[in-house]
N, C-alpha and C. Protein backbone atom coordinates (compact mmCIF):
# COMPACT_ATOMS: atom_id res chain seq x y z
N UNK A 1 2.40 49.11 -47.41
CA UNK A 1 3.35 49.46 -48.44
C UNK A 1 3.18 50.92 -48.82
N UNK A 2 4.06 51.80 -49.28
CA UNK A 2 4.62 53.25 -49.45
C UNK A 2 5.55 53.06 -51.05
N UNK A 3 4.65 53.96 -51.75
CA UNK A 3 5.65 53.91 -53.00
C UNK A 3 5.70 55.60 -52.75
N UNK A 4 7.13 55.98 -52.96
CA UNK A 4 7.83 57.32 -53.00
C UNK A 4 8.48 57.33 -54.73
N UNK A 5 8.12 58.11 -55.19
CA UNK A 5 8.57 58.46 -56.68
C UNK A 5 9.41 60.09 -56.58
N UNK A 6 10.17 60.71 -57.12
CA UNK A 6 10.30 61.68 -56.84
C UNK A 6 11.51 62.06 -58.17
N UNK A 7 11.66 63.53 -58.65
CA UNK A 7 12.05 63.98 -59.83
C UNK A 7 13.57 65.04 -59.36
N UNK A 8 14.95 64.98 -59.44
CA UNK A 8 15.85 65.66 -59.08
C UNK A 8 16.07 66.73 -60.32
N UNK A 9 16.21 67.85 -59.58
CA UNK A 9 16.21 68.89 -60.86
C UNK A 9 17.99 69.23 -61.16
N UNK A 10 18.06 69.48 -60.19
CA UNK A 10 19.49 69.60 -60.41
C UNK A 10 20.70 68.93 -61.34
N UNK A 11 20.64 67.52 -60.15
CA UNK A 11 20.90 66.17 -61.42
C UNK A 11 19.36 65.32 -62.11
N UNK A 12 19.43 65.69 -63.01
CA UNK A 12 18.26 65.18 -63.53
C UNK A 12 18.22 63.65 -63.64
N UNK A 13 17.47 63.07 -62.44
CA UNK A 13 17.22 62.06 -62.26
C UNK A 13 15.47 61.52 -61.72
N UNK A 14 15.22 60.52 -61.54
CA UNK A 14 14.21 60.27 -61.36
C UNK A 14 14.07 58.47 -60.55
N UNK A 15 13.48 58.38 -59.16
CA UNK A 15 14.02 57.99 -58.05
C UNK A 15 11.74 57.16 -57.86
N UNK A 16 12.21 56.16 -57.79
CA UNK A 16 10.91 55.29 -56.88
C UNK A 16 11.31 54.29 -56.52
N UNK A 17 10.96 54.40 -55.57
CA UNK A 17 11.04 53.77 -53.94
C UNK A 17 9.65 52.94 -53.31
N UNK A 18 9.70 51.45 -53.26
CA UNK A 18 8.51 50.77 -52.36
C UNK A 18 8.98 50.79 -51.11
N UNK A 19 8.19 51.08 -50.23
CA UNK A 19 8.46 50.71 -48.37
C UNK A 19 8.05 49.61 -47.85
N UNK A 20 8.11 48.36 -47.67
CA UNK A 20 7.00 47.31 -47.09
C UNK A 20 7.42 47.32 -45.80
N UNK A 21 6.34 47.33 -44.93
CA UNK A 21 6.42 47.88 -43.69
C UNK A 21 6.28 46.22 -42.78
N UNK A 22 5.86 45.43 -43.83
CA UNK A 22 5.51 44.26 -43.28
C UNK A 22 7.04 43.30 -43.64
N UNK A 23 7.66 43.31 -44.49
CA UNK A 23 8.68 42.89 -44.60
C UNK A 23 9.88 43.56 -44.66
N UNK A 24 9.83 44.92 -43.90
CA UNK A 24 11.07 45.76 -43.41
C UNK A 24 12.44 46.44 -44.28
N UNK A 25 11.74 45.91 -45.67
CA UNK A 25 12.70 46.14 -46.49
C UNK A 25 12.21 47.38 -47.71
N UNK A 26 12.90 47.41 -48.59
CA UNK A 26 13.37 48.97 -49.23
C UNK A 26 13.41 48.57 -50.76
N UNK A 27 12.79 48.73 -52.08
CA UNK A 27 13.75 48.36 -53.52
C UNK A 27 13.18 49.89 -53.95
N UNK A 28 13.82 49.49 -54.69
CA UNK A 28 13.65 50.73 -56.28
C UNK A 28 14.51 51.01 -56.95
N UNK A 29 14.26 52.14 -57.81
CA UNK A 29 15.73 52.55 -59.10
C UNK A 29 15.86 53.87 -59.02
N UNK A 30 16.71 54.08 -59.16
CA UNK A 30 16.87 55.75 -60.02
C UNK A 30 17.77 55.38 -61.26
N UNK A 31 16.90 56.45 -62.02
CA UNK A 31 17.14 56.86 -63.84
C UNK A 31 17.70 57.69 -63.60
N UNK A 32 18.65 58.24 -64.51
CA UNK A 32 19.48 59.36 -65.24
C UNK A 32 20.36 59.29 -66.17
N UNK A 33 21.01 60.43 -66.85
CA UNK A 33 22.29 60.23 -67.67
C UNK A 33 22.87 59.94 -67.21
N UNK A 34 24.04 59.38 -68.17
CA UNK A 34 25.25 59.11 -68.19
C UNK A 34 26.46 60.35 -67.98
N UNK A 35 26.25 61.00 -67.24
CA UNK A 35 27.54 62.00 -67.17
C UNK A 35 26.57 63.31 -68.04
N UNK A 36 27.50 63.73 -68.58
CA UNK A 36 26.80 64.71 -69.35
C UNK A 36 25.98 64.62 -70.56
N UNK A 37 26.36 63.04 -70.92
CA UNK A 37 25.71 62.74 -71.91
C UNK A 37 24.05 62.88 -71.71
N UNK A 38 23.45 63.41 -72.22
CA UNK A 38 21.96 63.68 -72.26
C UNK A 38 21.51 62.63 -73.25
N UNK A 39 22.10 61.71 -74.48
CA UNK A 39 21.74 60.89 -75.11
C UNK A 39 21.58 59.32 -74.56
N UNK A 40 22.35 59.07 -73.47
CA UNK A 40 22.56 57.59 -72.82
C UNK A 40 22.29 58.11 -71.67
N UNK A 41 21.03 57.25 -71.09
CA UNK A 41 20.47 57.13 -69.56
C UNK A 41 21.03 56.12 -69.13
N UNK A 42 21.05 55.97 -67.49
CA UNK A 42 21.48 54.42 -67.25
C UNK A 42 20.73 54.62 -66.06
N UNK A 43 20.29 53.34 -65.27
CA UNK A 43 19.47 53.24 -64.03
C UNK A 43 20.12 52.25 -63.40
N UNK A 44 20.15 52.24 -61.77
CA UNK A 44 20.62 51.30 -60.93
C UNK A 44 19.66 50.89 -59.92
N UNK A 45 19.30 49.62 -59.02
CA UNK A 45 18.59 49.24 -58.02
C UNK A 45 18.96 49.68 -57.11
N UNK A 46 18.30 50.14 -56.03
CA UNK A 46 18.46 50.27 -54.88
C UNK A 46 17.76 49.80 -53.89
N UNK A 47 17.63 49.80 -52.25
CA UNK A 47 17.11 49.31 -51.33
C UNK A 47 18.23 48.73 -50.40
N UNK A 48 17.33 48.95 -48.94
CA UNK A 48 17.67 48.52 -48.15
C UNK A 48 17.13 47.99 -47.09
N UNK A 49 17.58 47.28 -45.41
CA UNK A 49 16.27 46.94 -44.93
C UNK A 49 16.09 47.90 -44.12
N UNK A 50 14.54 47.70 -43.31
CA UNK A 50 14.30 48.68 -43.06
C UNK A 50 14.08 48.74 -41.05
N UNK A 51 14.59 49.95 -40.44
CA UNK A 51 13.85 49.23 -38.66
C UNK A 51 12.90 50.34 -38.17
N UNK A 52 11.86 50.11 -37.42
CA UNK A 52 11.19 51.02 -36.86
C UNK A 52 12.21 51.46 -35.84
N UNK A 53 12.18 52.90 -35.69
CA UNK A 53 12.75 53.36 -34.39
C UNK A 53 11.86 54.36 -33.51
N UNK A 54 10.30 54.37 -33.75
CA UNK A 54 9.34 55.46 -33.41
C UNK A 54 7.91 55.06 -33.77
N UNK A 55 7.31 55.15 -32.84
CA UNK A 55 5.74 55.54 -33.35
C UNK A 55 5.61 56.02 -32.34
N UNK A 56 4.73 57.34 -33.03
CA UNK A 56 4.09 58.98 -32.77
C UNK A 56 2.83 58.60 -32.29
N UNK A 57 1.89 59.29 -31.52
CA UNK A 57 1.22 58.92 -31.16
C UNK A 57 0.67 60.55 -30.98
N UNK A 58 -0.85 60.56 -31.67
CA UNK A 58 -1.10 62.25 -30.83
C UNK A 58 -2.21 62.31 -29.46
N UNK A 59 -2.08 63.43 -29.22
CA UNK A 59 -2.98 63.23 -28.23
C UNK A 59 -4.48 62.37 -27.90
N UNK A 60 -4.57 62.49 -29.31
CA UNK A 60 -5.77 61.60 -29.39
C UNK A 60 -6.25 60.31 -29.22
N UNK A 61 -5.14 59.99 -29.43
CA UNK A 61 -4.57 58.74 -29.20
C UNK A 61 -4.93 57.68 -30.22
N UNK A 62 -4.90 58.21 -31.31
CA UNK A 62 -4.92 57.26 -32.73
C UNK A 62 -3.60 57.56 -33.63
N UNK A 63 -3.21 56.33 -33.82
CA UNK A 63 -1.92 56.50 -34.25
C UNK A 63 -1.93 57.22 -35.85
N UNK A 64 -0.63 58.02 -35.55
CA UNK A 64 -0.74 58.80 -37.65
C UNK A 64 0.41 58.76 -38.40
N UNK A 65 1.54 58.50 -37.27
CA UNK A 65 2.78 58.35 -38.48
C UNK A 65 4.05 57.36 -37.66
N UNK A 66 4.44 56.40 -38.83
CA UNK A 66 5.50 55.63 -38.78
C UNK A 66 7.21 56.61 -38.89
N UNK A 67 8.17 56.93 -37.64
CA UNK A 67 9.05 57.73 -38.12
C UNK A 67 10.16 56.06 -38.29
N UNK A 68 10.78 55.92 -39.64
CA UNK A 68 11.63 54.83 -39.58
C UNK A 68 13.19 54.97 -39.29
C-alpha cells in the first residue's frame, strides 16, 4: 500500500490517495472551496482500479519500482 497526499497551490486544494497494490484499486478525496467562496469547502471521493503495465528492473537485478 502507497498513501500519496499532496497540496494544489493554484486551486487550493488538498488530494490523498491509497494505492493497494494487492487489491489493484485506488480511493481517496480531495478538499477545497466552493468556487470562490473561501468560507464553504466541499470534498469528493475518488479512485479507481488499478493495472500493472511495467516492472523496472536495474541492472542489478533487484527490483525498485512499480510503473502502473
Amino acid at each position: 500500500m502507497y498513501l500519496f497526499v499532496w497540496r494544489e497551490k493554484i486551486v487550493p486544494t488538498l488530494g490523498v490517495v491509497v494505492l493497494d497494490l494487492n487489491a489493484m484499486r485506488t480511493t481517496g478525496k480531495i478538499f477545497g472551496y466552493e468556487g470562490n467562496n473561501f468560507r464553504k469547502t466541499v470534498h469528493f471521493r475518488i479512485g479507481a482500479r488499478a493495472r500493472l503495465e511495467n516492472i523496472t528492473q536495474p541492472q542489478d537485478g533487484r527490483r525498485k519500482a512499480l510503473h502502473l
